[in-house]
PDB file of N, CA and C in Angstrom:
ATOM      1  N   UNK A   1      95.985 136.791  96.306  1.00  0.00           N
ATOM      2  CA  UNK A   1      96.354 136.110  97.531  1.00  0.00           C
ATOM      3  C   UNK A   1      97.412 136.924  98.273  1.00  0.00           C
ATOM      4  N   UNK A   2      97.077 137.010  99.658  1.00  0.00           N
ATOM      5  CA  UNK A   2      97.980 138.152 100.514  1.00  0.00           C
ATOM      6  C   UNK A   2      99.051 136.888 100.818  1.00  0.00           C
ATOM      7  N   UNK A   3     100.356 137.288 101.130  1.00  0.00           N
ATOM      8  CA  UNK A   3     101.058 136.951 101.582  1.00  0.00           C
ATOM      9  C   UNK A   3     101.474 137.049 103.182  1.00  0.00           C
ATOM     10  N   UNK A   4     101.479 135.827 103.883  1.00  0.00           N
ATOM     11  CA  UNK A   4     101.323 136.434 105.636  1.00  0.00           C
ATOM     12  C   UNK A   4     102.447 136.358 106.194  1.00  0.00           C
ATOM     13  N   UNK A   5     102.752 136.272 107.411  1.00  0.00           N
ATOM     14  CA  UNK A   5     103.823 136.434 108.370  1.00  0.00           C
ATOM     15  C   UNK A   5     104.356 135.002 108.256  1.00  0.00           C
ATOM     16  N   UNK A   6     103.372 133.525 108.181  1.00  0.00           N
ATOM     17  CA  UNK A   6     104.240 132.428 107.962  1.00  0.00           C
ATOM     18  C   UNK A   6     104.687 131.873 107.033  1.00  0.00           C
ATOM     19  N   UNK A   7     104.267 132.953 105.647  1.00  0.00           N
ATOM     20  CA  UNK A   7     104.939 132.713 103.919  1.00  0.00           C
ATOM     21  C   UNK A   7     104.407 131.681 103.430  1.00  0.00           C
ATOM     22  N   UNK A   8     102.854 131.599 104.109  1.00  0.00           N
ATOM     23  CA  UNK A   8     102.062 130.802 103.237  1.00  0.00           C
ATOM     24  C   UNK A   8     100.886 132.334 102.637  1.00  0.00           C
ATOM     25  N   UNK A   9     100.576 131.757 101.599  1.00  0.00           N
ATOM     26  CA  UNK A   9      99.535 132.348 100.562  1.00  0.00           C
ATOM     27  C   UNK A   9      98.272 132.127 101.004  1.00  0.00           C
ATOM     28  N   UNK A  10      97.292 132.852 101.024  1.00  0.00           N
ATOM     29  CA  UNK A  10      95.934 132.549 101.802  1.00  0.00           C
ATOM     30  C   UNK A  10      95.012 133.597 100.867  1.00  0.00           C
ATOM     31  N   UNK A  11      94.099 132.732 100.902  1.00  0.00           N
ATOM     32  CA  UNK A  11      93.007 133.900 100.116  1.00  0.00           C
ATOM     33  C   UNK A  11      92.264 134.953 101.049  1.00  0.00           C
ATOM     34  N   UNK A  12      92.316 136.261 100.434  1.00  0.00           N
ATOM     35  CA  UNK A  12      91.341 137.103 101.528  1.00  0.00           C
ATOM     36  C   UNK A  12      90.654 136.578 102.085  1.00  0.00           C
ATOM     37  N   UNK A  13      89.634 136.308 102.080  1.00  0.00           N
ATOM     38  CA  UNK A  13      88.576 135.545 102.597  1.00  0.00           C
ATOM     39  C   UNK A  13      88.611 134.750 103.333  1.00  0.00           C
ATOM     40  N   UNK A  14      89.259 133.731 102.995  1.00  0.00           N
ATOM     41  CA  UNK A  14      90.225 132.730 104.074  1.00  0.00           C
ATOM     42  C   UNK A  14      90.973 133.407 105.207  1.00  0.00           C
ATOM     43  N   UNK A  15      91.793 134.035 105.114  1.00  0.00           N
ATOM     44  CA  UNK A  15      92.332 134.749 106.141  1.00  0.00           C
ATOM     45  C   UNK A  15      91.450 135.531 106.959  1.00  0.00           C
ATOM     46  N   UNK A  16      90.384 136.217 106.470  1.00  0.00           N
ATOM     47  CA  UNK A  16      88.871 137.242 107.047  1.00  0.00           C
ATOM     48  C   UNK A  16      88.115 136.208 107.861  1.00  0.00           C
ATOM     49  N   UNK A  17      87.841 135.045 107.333  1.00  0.00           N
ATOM     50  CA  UNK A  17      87.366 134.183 108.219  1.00  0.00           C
ATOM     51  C   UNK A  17      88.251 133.720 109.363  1.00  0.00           C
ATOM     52  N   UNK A  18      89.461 133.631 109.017  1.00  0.00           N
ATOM     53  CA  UNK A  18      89.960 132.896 110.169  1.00  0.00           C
ATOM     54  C   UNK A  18      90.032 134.196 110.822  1.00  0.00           C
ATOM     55  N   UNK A  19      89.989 135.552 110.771  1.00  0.00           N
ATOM     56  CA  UNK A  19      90.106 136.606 111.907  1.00  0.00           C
ATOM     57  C   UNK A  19      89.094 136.388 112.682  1.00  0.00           C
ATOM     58  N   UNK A  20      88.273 136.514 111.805  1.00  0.00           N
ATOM     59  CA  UNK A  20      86.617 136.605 112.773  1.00  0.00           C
ATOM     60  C   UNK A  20      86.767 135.493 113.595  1.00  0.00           C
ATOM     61  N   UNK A  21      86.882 134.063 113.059  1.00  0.00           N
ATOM     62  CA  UNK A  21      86.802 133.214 114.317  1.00  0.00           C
ATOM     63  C   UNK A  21      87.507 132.983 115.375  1.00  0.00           C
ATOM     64  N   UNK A  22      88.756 133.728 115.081  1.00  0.00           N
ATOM     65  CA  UNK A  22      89.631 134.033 115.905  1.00  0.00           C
ATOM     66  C   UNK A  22      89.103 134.927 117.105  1.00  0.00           C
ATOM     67  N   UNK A  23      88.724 135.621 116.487  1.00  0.00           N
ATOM     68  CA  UNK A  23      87.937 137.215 117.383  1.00  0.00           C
ATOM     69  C   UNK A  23      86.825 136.127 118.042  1.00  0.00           C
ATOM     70  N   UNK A  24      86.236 135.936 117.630  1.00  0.00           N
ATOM     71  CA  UNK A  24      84.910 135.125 118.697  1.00  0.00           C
ATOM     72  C   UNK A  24      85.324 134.185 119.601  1.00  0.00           C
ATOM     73  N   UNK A  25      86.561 133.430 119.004  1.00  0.00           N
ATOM     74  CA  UNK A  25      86.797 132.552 120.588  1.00  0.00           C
ATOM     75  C   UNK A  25      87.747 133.439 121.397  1.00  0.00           C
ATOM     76  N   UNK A  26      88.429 134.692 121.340  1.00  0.00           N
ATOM     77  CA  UNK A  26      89.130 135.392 121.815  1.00  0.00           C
ATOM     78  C   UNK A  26      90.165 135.435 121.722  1.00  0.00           C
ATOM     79  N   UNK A  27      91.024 134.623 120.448  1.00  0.00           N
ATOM     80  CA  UNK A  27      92.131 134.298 120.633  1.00  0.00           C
ATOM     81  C   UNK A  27      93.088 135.286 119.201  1.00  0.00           C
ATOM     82  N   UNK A  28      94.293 135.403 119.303  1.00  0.00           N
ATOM     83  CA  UNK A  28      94.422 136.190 118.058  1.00  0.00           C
ATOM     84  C   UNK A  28      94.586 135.105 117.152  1.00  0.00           C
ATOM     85  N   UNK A  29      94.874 135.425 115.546  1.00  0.00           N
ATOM     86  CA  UNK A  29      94.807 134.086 114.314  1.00  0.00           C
ATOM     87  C   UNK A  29      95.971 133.415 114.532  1.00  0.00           C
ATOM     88  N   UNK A  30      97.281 134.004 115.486  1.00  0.00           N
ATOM     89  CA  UNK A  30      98.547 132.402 115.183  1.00  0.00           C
ATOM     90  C   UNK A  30      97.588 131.637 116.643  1.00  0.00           C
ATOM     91  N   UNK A  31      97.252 132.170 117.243  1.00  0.00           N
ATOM     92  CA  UNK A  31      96.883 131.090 118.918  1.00  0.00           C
ATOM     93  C   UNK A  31      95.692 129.917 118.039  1.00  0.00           C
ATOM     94  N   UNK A  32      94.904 130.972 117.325  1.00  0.00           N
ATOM     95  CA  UNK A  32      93.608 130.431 116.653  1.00  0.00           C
ATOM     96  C   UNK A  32      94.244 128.662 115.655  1.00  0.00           C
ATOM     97  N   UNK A  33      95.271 129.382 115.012  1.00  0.00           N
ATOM     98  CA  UNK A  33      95.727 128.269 113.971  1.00  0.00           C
ATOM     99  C   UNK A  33      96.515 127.003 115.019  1.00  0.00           C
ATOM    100  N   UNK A  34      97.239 127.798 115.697  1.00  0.00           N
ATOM    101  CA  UNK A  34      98.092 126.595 116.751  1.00  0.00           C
ATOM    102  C   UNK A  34      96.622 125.725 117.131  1.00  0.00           C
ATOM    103  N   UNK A  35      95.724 126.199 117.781  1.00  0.00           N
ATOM    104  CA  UNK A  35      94.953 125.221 118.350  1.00  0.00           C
ATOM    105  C   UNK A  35      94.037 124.149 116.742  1.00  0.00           C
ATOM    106  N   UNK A  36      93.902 125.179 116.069  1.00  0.00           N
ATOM    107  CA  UNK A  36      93.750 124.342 114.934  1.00  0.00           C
ATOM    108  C   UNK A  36      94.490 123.006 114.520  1.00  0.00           C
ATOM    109  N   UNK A  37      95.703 123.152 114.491  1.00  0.00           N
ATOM    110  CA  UNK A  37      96.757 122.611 114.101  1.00  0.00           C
ATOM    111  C   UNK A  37      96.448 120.990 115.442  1.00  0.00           C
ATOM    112  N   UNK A  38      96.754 121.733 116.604  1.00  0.00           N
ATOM    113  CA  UNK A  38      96.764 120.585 117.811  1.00  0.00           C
ATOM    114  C   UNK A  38      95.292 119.775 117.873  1.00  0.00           C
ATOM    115  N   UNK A  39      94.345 120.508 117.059  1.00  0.00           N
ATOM    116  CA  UNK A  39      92.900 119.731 117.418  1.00  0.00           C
ATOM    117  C   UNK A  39      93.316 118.190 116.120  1.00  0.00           C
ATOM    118  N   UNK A  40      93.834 119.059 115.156  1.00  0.00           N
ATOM    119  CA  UNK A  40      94.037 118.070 113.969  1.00  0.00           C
ATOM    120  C   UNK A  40      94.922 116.777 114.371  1.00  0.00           C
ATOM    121  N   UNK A  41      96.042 116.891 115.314  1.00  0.00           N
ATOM    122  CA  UNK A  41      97.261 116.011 115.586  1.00  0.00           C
ATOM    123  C   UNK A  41      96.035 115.075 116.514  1.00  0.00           C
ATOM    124  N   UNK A  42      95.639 115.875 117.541  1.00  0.00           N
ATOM    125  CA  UNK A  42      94.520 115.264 118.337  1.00  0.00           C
ATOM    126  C   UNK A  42      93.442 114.131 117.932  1.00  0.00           C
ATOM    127  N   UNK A  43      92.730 114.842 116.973  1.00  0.00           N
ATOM    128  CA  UNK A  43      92.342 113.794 115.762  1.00  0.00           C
ATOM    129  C   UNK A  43      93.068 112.926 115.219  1.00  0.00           C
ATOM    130  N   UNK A  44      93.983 112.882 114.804  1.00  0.00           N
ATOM    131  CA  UNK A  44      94.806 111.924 113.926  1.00  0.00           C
ATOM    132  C   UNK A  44      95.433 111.079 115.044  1.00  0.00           C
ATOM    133  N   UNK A  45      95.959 111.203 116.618  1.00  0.00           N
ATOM    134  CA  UNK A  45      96.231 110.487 117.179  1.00  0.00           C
ATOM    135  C   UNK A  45      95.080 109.514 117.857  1.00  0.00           C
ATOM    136  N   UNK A  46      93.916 109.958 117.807  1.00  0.00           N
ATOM    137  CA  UNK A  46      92.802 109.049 118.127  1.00  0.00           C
ATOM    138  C   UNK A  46      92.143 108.092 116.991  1.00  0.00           C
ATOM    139  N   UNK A  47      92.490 108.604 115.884  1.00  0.00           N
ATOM    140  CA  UNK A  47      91.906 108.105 115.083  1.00  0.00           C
ATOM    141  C   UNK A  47      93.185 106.678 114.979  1.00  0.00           C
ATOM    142  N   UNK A  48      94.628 106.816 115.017  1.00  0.00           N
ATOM    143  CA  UNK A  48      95.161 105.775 115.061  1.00  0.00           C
ATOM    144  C   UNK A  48      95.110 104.768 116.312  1.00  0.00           C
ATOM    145  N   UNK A  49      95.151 104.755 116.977  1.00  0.00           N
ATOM    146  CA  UNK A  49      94.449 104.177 118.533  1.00  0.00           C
ATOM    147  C   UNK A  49      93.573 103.626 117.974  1.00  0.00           C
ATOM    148  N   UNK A  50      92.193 104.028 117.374  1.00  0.00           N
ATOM    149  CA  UNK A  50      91.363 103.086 117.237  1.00  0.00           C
ATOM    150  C   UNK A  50      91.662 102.271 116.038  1.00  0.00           C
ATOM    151  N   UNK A  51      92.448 102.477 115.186  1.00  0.00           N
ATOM    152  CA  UNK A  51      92.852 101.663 114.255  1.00  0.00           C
ATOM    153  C   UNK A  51      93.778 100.847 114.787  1.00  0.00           C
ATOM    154  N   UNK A  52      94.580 100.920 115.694  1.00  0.00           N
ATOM    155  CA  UNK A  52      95.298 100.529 116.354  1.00  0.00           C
ATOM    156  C   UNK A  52      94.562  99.125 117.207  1.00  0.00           C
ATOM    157  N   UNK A  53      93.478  99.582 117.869  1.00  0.00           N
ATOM    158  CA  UNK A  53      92.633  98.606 118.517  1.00  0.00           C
ATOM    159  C   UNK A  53      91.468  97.737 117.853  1.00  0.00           C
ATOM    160  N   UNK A  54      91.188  98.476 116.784  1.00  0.00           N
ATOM    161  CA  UNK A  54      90.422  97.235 115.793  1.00  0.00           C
ATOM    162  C   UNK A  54      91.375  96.080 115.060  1.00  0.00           C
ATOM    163  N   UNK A  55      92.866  96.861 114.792  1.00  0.00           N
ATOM    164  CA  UNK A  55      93.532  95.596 114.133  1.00  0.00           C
ATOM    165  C   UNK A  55      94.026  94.725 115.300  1.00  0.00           C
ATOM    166  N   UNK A  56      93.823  94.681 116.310  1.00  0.00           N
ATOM    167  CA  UNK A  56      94.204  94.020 117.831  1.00  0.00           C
ATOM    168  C   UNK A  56      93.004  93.207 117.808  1.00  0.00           C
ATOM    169  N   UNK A  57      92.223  93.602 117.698  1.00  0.00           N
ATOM    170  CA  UNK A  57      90.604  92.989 117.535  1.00  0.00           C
ATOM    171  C   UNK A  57      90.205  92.168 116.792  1.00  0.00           C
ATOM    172  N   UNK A  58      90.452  92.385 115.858  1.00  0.00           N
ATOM    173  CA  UNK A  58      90.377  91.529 114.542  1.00  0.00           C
ATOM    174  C   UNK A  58      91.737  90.412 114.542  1.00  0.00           C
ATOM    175  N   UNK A  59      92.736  90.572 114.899  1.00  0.00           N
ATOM    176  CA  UNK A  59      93.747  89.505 115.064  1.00  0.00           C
ATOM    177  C   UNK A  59      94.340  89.231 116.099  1.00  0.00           C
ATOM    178  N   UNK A  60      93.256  89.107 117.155  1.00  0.00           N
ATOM    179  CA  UNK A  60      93.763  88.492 118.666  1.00  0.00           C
ATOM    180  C   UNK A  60      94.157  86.822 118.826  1.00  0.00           C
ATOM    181  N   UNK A  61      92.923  86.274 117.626  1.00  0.00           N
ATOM    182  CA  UNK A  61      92.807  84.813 117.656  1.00  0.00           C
ATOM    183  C   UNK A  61      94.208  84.823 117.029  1.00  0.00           C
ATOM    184  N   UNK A  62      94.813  85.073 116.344  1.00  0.00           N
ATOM    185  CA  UNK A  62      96.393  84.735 115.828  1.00  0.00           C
ATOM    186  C   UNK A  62      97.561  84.998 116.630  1.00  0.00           C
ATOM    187  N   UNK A  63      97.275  86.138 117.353  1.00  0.00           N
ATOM    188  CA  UNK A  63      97.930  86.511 119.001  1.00  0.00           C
ATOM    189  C   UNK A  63      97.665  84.846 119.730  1.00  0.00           C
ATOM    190  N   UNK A  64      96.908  85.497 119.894  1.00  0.00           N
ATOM    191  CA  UNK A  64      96.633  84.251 121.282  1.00  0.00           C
ATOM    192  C   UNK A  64      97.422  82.498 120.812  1.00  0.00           C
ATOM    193  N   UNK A  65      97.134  82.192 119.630  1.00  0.00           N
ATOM    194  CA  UNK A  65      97.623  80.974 118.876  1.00  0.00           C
ATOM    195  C   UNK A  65      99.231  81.137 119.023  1.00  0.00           C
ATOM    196  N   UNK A  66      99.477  82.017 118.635  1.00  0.00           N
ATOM    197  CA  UNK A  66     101.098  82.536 118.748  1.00  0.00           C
ATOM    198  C   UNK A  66     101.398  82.408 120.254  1.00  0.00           C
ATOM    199  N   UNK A  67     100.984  82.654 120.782  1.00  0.00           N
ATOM    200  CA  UNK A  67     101.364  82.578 122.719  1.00  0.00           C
ATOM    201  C   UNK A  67     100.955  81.363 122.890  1.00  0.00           C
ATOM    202  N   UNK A  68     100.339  80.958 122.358  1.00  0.00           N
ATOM    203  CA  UNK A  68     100.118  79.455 123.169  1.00  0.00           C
ATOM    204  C   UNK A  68     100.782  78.477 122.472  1.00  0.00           C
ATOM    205  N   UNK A  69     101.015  78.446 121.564  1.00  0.00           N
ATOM    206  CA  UNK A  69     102.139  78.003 120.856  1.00  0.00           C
ATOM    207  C   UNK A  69     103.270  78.083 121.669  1.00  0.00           C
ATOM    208  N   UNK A  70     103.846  79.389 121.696  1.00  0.00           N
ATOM    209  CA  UNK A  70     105.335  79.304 122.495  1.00  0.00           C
ATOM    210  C   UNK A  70     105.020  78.985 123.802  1.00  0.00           C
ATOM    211  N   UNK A  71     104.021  79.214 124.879  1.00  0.00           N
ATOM    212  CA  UNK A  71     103.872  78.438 125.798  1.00  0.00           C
ATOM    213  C   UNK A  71     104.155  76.474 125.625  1.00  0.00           C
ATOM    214  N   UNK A  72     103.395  76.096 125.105  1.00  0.00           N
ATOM    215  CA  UNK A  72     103.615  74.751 124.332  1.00  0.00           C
ATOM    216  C   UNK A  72     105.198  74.243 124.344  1.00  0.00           C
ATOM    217  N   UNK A  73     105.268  74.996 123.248  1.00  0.00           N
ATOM    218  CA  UNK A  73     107.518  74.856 123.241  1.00  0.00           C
ATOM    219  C   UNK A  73     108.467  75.152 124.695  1.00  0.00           C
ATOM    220  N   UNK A  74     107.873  75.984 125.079  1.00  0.00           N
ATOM    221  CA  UNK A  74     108.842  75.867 126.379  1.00  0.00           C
ATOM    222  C   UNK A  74     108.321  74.776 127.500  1.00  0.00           C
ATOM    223  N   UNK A  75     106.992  74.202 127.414  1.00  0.00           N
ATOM    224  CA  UNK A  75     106.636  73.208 127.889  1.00  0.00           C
ATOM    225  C   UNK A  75     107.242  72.032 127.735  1.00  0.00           C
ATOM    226  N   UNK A  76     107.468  71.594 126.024  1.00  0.00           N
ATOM    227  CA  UNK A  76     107.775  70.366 125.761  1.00  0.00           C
ATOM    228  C   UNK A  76     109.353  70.662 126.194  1.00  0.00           C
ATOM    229  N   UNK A  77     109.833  71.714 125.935  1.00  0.00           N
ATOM    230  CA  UNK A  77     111.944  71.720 126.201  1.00  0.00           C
ATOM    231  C   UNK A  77     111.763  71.001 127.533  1.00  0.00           C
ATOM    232  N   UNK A  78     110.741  71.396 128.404  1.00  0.00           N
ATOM    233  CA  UNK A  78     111.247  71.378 130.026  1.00  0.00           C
ATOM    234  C   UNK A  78     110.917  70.048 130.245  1.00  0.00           C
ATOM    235  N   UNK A  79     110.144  69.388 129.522  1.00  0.00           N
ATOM    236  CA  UNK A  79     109.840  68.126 130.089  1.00  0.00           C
ATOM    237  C   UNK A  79     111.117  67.307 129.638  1.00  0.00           C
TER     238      UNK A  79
END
């Protein structure tokens, strides 16, 4: 395992691949890995959003009960 410029360990091969694909989208291997890196955050921030919006989904009816509830209470104070 070569040792690289960011003092992580990488196997030849691993590193040979990431040149080449580097070379085909035109980019050199740190631009190649940065966008790697940002596609992954990218992913992981969409993927919480929708987890985000199924548990909204799945427990709206307890939302909504909860608001109408405190609607209710500030109803009965005022009367």
């Amino acid at each position: 395992m070569a040792k690289t410029q960011l003092g992580a360990r990488v196997d030849a091969d691993v590193a040979e691949l990431a040149r080449k694909r580097a070379a085909d989208l035109g980019l050199s291997v740190g631009d190649y890995l940065a966008r790697l890196v940002q596609d992954d955050a990218s992913g992981l921030r969409a993927r919480a959003v929708d987890a985000a919006a199924r548990f909204l989904a799945e427990h709206q009816g307890v939302f909504d009960e909860a608001e109408r509830d405190q609607q209710t209470l500030r109803g009965t104070r005022a009367a």
